[in-house]
C-alpha atoms as a PDB file:
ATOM      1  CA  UNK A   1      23.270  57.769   4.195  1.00  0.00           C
ATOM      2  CA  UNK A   2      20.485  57.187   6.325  1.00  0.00           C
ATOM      3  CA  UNK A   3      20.858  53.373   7.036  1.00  0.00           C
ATOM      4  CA  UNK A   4      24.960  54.217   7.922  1.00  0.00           C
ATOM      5  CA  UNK A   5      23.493  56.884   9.942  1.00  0.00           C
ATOM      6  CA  UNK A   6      20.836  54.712  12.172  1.00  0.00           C
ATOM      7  CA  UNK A   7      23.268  51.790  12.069  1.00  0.00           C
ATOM      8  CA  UNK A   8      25.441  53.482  14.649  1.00  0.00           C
ATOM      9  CA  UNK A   9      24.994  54.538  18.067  1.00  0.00           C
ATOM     10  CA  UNK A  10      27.264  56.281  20.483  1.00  0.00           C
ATOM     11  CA  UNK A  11      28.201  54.977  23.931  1.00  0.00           C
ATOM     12  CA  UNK A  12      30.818  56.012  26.532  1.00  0.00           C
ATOM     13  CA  UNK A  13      33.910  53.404  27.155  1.00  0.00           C
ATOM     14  CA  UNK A  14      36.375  52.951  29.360  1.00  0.00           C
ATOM     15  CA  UNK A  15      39.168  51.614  27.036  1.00  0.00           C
ATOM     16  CA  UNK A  16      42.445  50.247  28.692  1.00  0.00           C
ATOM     17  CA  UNK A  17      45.699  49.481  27.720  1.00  0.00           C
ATOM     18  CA  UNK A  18      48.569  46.830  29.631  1.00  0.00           C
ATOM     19  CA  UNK A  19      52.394  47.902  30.063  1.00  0.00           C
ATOM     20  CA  UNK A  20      54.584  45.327  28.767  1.00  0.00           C
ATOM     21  CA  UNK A  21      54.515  43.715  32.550  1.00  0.00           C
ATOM     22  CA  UNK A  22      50.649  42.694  32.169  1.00  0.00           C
ATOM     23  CA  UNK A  23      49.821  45.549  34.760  1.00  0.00           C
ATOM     24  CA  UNK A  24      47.393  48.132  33.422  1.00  0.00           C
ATOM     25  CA  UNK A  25      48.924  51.319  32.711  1.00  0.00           C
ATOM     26  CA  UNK A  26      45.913  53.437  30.416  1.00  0.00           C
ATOM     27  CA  UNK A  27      42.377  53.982  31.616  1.00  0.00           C
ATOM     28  CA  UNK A  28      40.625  56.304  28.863  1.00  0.00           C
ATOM     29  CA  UNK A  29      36.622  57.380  29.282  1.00  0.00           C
ATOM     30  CA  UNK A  30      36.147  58.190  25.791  1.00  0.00           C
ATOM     31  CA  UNK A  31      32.989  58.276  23.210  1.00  0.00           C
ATOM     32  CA  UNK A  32      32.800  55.300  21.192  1.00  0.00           C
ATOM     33  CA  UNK A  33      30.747  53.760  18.148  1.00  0.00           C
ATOM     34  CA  UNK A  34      29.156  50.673  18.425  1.00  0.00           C
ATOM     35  CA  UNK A  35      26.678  48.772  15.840  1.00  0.00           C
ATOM     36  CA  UNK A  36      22.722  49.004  16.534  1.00  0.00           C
ATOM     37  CA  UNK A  37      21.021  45.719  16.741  1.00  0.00           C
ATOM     38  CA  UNK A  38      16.987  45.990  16.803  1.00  0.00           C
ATOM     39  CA  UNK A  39      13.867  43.998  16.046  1.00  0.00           C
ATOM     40  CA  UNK A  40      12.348  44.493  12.743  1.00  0.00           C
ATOM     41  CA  UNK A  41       8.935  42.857  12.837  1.00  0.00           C
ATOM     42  CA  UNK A  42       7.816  40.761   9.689  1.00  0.00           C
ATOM     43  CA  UNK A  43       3.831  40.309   9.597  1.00  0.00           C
ATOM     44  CA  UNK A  44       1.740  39.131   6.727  1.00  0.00           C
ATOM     45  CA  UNK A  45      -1.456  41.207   5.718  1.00  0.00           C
ATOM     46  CA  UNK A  46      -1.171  43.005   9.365  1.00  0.00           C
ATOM     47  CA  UNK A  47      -0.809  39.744  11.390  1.00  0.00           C
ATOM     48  CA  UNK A  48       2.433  39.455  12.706  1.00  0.00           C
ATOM     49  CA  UNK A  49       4.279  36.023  11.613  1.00  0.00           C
ATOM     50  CA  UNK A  50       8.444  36.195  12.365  1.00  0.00           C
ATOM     51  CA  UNK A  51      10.738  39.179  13.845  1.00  0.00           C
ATOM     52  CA  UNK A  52      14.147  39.614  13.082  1.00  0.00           C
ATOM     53  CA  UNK A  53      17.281  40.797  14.748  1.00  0.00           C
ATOM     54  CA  UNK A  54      19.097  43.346  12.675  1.00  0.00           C
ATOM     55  CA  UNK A  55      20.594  46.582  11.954  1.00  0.00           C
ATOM     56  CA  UNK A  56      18.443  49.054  10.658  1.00  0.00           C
ATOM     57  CA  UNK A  57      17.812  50.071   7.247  1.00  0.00           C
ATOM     58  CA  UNK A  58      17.489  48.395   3.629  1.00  0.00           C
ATOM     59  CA  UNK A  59      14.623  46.938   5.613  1.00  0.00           C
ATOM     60  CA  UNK A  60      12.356  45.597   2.531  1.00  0.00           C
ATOM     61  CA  UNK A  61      15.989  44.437   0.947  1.00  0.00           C
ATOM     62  CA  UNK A  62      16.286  42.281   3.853  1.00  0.00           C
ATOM     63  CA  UNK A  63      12.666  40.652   3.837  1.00  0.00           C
ATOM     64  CA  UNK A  64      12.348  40.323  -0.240  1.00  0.00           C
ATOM     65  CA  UNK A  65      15.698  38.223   0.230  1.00  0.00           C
ATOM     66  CA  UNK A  66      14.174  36.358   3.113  1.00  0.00           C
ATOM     67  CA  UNK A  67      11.169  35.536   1.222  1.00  0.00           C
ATOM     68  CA  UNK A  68      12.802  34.377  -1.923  1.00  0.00           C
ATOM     69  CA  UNK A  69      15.465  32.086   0.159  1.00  0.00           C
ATOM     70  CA  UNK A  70      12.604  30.693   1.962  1.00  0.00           C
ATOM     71  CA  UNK A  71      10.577  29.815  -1.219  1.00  0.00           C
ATOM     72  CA  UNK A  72       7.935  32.158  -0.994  1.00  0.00           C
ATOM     73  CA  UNK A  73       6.876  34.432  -3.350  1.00  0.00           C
ATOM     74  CA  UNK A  74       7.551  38.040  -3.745  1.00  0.00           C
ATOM     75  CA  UNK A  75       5.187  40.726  -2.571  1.00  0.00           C
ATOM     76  CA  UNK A  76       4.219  44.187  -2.927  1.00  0.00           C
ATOM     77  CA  UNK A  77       5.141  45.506   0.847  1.00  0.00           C
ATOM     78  CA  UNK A  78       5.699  48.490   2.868  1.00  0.00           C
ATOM     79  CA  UNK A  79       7.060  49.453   6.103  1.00  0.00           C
ATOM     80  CA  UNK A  80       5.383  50.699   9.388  1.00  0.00           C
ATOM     81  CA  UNK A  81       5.452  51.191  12.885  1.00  0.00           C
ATOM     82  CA  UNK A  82       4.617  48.465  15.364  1.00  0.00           C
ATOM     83  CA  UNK A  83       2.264  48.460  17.967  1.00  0.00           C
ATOM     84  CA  UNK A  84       5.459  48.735  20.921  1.00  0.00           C
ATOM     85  CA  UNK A  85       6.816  51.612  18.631  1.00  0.00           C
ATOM     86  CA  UNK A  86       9.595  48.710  16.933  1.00  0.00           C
ATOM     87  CA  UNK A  87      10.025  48.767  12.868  1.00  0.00           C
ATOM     88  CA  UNK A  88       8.069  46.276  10.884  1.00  0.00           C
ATOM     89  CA  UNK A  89       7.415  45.603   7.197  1.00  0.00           C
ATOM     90  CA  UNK A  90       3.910  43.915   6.336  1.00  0.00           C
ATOM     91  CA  UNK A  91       3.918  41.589   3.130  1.00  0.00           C
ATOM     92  CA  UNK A  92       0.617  41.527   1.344  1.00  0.00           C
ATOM     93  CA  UNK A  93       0.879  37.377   1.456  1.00  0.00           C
ATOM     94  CA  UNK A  94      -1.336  35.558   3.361  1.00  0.00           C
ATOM     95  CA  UNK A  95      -0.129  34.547   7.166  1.00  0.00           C
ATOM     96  CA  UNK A  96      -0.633  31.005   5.688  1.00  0.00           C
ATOM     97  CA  UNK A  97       2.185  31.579   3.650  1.00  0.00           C
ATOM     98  CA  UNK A  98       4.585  31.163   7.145  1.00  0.00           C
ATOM     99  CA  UNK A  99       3.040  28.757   9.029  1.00  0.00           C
ATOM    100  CA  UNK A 100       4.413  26.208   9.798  1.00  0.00           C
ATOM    101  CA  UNK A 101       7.962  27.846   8.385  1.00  0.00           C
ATOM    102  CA  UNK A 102      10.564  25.884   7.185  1.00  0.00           C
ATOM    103  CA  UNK A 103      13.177  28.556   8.858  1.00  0.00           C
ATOM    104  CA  UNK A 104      16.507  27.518   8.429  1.00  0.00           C
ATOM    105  CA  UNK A 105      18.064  25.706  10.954  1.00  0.00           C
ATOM    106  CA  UNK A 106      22.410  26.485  11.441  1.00  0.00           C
ATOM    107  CA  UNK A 107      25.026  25.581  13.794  1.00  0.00           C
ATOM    108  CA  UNK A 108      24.028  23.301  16.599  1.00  0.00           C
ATOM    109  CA  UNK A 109      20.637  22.838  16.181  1.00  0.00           C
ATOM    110  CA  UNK A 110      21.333  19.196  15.338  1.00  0.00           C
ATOM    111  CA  UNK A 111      19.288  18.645  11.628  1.00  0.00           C
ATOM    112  CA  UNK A 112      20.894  16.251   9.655  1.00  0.00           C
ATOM    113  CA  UNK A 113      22.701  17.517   6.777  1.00  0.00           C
ATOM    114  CA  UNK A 114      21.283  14.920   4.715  1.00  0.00           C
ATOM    115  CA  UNK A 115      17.827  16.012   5.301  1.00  0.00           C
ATOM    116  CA  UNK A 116      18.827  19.420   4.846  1.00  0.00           C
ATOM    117  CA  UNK A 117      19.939  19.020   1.335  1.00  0.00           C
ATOM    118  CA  UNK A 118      16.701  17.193   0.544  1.00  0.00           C
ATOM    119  CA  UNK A 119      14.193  19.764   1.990  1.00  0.00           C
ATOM    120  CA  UNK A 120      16.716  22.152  -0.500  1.00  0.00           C
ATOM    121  CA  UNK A 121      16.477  20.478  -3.631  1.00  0.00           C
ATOM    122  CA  UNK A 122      12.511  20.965  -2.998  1.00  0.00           C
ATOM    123  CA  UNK A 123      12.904  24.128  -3.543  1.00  0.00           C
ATOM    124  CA  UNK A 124      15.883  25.136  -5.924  1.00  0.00           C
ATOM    125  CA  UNK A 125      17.666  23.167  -8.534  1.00  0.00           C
ATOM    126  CA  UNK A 126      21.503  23.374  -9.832  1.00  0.00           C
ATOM    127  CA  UNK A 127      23.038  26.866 -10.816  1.00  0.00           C
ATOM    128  CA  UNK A 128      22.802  26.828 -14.511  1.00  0.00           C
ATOM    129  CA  UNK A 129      25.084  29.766 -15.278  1.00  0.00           C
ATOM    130  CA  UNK A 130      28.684  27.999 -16.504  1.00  0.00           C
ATOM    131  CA  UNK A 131      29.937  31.650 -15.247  1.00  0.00           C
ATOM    132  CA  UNK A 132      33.922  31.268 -15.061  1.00  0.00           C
ATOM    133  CA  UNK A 133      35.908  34.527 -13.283  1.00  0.00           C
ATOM    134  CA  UNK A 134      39.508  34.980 -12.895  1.00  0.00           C
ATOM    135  CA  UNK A 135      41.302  33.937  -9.999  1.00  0.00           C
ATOM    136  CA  UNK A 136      42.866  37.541  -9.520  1.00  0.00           C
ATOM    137  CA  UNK A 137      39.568  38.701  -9.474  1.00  0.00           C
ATOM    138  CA  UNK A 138      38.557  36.805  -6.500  1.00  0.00           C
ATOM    139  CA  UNK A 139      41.584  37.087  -5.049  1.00  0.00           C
ATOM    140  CA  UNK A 140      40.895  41.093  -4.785  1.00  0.00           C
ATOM    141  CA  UNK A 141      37.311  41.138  -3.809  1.00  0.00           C
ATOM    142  CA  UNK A 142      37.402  41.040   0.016  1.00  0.00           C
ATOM    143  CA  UNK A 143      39.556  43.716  -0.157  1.00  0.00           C
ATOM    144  CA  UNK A 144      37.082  46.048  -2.165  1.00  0.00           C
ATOM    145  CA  UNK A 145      34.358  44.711   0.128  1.00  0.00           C
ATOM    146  CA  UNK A 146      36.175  45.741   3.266  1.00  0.00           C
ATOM    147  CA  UNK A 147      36.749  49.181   1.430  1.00  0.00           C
ATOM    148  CA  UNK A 148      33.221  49.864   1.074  1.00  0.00           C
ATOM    149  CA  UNK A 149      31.897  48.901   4.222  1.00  0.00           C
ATOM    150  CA  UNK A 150      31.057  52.575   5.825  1.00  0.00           C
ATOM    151  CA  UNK A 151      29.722  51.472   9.127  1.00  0.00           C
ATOM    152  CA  UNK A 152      32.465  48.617   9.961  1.00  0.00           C
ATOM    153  CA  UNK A 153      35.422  51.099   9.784  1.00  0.00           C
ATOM    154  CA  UNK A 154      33.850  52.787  12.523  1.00  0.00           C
ATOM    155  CA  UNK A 155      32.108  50.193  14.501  1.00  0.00           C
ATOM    156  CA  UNK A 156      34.049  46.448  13.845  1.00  0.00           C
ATOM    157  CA  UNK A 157      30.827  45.374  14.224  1.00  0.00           C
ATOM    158  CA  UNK A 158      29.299  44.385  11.547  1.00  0.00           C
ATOM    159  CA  UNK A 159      29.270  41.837   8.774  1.00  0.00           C
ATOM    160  CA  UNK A 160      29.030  42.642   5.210  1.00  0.00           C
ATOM    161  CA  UNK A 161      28.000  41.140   1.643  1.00  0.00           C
ATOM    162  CA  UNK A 162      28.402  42.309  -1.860  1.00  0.00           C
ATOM    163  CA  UNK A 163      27.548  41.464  -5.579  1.00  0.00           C
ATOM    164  CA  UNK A 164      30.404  41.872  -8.245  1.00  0.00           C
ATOM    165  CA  UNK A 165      30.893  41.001 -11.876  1.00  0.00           C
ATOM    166  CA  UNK A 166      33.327  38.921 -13.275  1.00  0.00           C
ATOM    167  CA  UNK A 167      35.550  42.018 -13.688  1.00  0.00           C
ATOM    168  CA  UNK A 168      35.473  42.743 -10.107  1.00  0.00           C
ATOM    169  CA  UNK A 169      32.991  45.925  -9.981  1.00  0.00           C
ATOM    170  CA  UNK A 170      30.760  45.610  -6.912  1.00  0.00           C
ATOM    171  CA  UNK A 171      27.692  46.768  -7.850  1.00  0.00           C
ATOM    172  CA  UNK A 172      25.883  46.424  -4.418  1.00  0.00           C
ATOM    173  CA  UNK A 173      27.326  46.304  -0.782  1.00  0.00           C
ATOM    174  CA  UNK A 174      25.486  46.057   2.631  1.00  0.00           C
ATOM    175  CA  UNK A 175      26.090  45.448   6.427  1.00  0.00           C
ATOM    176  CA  UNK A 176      24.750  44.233   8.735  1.00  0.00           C
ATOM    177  CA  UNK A 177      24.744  42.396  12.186  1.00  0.00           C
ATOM    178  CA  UNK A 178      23.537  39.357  10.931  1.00  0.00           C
ATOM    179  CA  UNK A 179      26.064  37.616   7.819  1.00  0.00           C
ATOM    180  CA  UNK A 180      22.897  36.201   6.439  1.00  0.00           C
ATOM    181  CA  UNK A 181      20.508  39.291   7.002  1.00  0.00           C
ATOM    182  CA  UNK A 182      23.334  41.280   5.032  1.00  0.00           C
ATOM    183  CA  UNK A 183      23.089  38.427   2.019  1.00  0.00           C
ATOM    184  CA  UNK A 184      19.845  38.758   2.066  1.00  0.00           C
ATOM    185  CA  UNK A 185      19.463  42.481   1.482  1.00  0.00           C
ATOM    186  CA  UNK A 186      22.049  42.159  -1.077  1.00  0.00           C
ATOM    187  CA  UNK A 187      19.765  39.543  -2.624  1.00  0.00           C
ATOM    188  CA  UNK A 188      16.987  41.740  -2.073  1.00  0.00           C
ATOM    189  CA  UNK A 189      18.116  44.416  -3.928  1.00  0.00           C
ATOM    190  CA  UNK A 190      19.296  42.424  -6.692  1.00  0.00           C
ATOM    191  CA  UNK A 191      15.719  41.205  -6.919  1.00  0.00           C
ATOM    192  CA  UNK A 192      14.473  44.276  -7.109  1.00  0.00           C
ATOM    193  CA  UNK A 193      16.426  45.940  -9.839  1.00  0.00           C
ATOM    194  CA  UNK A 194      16.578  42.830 -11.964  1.00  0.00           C
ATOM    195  CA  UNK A 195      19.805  41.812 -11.500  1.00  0.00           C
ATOM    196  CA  UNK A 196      20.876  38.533 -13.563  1.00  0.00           C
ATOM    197  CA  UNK A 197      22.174  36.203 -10.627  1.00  0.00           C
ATOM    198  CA  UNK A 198      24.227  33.773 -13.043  1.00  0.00           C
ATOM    199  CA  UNK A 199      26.444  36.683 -13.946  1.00  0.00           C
ATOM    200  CA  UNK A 200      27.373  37.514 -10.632  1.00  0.00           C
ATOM    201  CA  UNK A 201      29.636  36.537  -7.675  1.00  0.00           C
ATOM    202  CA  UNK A 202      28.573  36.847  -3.733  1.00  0.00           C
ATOM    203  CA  UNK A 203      31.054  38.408  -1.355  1.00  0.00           C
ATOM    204  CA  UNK A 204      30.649  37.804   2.325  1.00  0.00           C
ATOM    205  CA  UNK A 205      32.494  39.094   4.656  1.00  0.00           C
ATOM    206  CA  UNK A 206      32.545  36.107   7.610  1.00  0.00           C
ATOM    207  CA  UNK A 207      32.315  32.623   7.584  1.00  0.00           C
ATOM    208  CA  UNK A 208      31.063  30.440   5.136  1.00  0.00           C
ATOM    209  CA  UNK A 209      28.002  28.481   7.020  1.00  0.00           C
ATOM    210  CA  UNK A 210      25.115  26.474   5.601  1.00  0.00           C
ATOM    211  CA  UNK A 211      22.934  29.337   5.518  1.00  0.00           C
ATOM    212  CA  UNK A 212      25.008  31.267   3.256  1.00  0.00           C
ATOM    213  CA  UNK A 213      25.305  28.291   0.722  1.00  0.00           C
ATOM    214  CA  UNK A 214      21.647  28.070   0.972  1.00  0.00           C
ATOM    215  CA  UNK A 215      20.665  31.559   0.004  1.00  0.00           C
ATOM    216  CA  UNK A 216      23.284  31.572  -2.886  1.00  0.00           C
ATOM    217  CA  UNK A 217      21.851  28.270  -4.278  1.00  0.00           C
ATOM    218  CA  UNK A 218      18.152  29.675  -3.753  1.00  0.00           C
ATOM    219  CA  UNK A 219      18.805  32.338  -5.492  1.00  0.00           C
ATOM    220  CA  UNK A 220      21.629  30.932  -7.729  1.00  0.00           C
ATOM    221  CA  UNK A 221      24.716  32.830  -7.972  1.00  0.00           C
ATOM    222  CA  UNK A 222      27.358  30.506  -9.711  1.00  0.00           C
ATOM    223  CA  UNK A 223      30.124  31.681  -7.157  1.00  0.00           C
ATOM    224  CA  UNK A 224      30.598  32.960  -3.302  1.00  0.00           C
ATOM    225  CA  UNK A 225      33.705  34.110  -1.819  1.00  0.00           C
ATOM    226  CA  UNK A 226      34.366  34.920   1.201  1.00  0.00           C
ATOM    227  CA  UNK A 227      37.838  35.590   3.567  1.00  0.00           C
ATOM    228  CA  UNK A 228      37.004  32.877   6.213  1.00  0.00           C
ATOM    229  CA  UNK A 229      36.273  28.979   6.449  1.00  0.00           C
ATOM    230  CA  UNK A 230      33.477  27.244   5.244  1.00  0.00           C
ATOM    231  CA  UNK A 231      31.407  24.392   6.921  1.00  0.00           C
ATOM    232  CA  UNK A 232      31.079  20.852   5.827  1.00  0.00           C
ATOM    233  CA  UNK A 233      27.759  21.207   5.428  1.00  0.00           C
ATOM    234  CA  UNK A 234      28.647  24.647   3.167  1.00  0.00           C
ATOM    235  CA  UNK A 235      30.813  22.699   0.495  1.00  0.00           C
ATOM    236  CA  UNK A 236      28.492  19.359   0.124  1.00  0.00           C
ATOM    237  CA  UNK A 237      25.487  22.083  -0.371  1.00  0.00           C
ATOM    238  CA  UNK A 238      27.823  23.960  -3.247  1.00  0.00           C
ATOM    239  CA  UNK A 239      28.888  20.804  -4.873  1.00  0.00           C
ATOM    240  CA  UNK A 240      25.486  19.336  -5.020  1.00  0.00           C
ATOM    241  CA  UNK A 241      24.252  22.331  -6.530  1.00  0.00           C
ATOM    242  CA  UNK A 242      27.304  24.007  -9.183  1.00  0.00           C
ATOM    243  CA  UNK A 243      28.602  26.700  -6.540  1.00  0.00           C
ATOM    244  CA  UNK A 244      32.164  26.862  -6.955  1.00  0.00           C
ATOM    245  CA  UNK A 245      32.973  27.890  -2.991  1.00  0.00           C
ATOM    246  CA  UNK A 246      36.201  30.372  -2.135  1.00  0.00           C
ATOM    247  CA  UNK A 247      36.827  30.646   1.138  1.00  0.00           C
ATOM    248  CA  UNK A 248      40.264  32.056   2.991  1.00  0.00           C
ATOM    249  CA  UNK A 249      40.769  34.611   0.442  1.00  0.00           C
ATOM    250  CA  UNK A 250      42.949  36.824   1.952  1.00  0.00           C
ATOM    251  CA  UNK A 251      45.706  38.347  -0.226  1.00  0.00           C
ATOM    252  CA  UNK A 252      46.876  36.546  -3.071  1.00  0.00           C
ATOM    253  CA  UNK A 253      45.864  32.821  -1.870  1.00  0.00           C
ATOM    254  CA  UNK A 254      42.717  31.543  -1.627  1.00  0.00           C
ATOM    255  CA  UNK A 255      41.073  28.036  -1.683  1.00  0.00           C
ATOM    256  CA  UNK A 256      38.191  26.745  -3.632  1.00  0.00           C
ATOM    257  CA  UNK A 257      36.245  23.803  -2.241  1.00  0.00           C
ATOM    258  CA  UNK A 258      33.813  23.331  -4.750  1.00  0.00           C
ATOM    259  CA  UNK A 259      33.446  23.651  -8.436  1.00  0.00           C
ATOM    260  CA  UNK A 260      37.056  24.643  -9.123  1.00  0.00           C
ATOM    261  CA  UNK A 261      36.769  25.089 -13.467  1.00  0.00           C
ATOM    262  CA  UNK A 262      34.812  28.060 -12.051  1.00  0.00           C
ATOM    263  CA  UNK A 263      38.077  29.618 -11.406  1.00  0.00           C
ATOM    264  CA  UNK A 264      40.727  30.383 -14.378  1.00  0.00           C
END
């Protein structure tokens, strides 16, 4: 429990309530939990090369999944202290490796979609697995996401991404601050127990942006659901590329916006 336990700090809060007439009625100092957000510095062979906003722990879950979506190769690595005291995790690659990175670029930063598709297929090619799951199945698997996220019932805080089988069995779940640092150290840790990607679905637990599409396709999971909207960038990545996309899946409705046979 030590990542739930250094995921959460305690502050004080003043939390208030309105009467019925808009006028405030309850002020409340009371302890409260909120989600930790730190650095985690990312060097290669001792030089530093990227740091990361996230929340602590599963720290070399969250870089092998980096890697991998970013094309590079895994590494034997290990974690330290930085020189200002923050966490970091050196990869025995050379700094070469990251410069210049190809980081991915999301909302607003004005790449063409186009381009970004192209600069994808250079580095990953259709999901192979014909992996079909039933739509009850999907339709459940926010909910059992939701149930195992520890450190969002206390916090609301925090996103969160999981692996299932076609069954439904989550065999992985993490949170984190970031929707795409939590898919990565789900990734991460699929990676590094051997986990067969075309046999598994990806739960997340926010919306469905590029990035996510991109690290499902990198690391090619037939299959992401998730209980909010994708973007239009999102579906024309999963279409190109076999994804079968589920987004709004709350309940017993959901929508699929790519690669429907996926779904029976």
């Amino acid at each position: 429990m030590l990542a739930a336990v250094t995921a959460i700090k305690h502050v004080m809060i003043d939390r208030l309530a309105l009467s019925g007439q808009g006028e405030l009625e309850v002020r409340q100092r009371e302890l409260d939990h909120v989600v930790v957000e730190a650095p985690l510095a990312i060097s290669a062979r001792g030089q530093r090369v990227l740091t990361v906003m996230r929340t602590p722990g599963d720290d070399q879950e969250l870089v092998a999944g980096l890697l991998h979506a970013e094309g590079l190769p895994s590494a034997p690595m290990r974690e330290a202290e930085g020189p200002s005291g923050e966490a970091s995790v050196d990869v025995d690659l050379p700094p070469s490796s990251f410069a210049p990175r190809s980081v991915t670029s999301v909302s607003g930063c004005g790449v063409c979609g186009r381009q970004t598709i192209a600069d994808l297929e250079r580095k990953a090619s259709s999901v192979a697995s014909d992996l079909m799951v039933p739509a009850h199945v999907i339709a459940s698997l926010p909910a059992r996401l939701r149930e195992h996220q520890a450190v969002f019932a206390l916090t609301g805080g925090l996103h969160g991404a999981a692996l299932a089988t076609p069954a439904g069995e989550l065999v992985v779940v993490r949170e984190d601050v970031g929707r795409h640092n939590a898919v990565d150290k789900v990734v991460g840790w699929a990676l590094a127990t051997g986990q067969a990607a075309g046999q598994l679905v990806l739960v997340v637990s926010g919306r469905l942006g590029y990035e996510i599409a991109q690290k499902a396709v990198a690391w090619g999971v037939p299959i992401v659901v998730s209980v909010s909207a994708p973007s239009s960038l999102a579906i024309e990545v999963a279409e190109r590329f076999r994804v079968a996309l589920c987004g709004f899946t709350r309940g017993d409705r959901f929508n699929v916006y790519s690669h429907g046979w996926r779904i029976e």
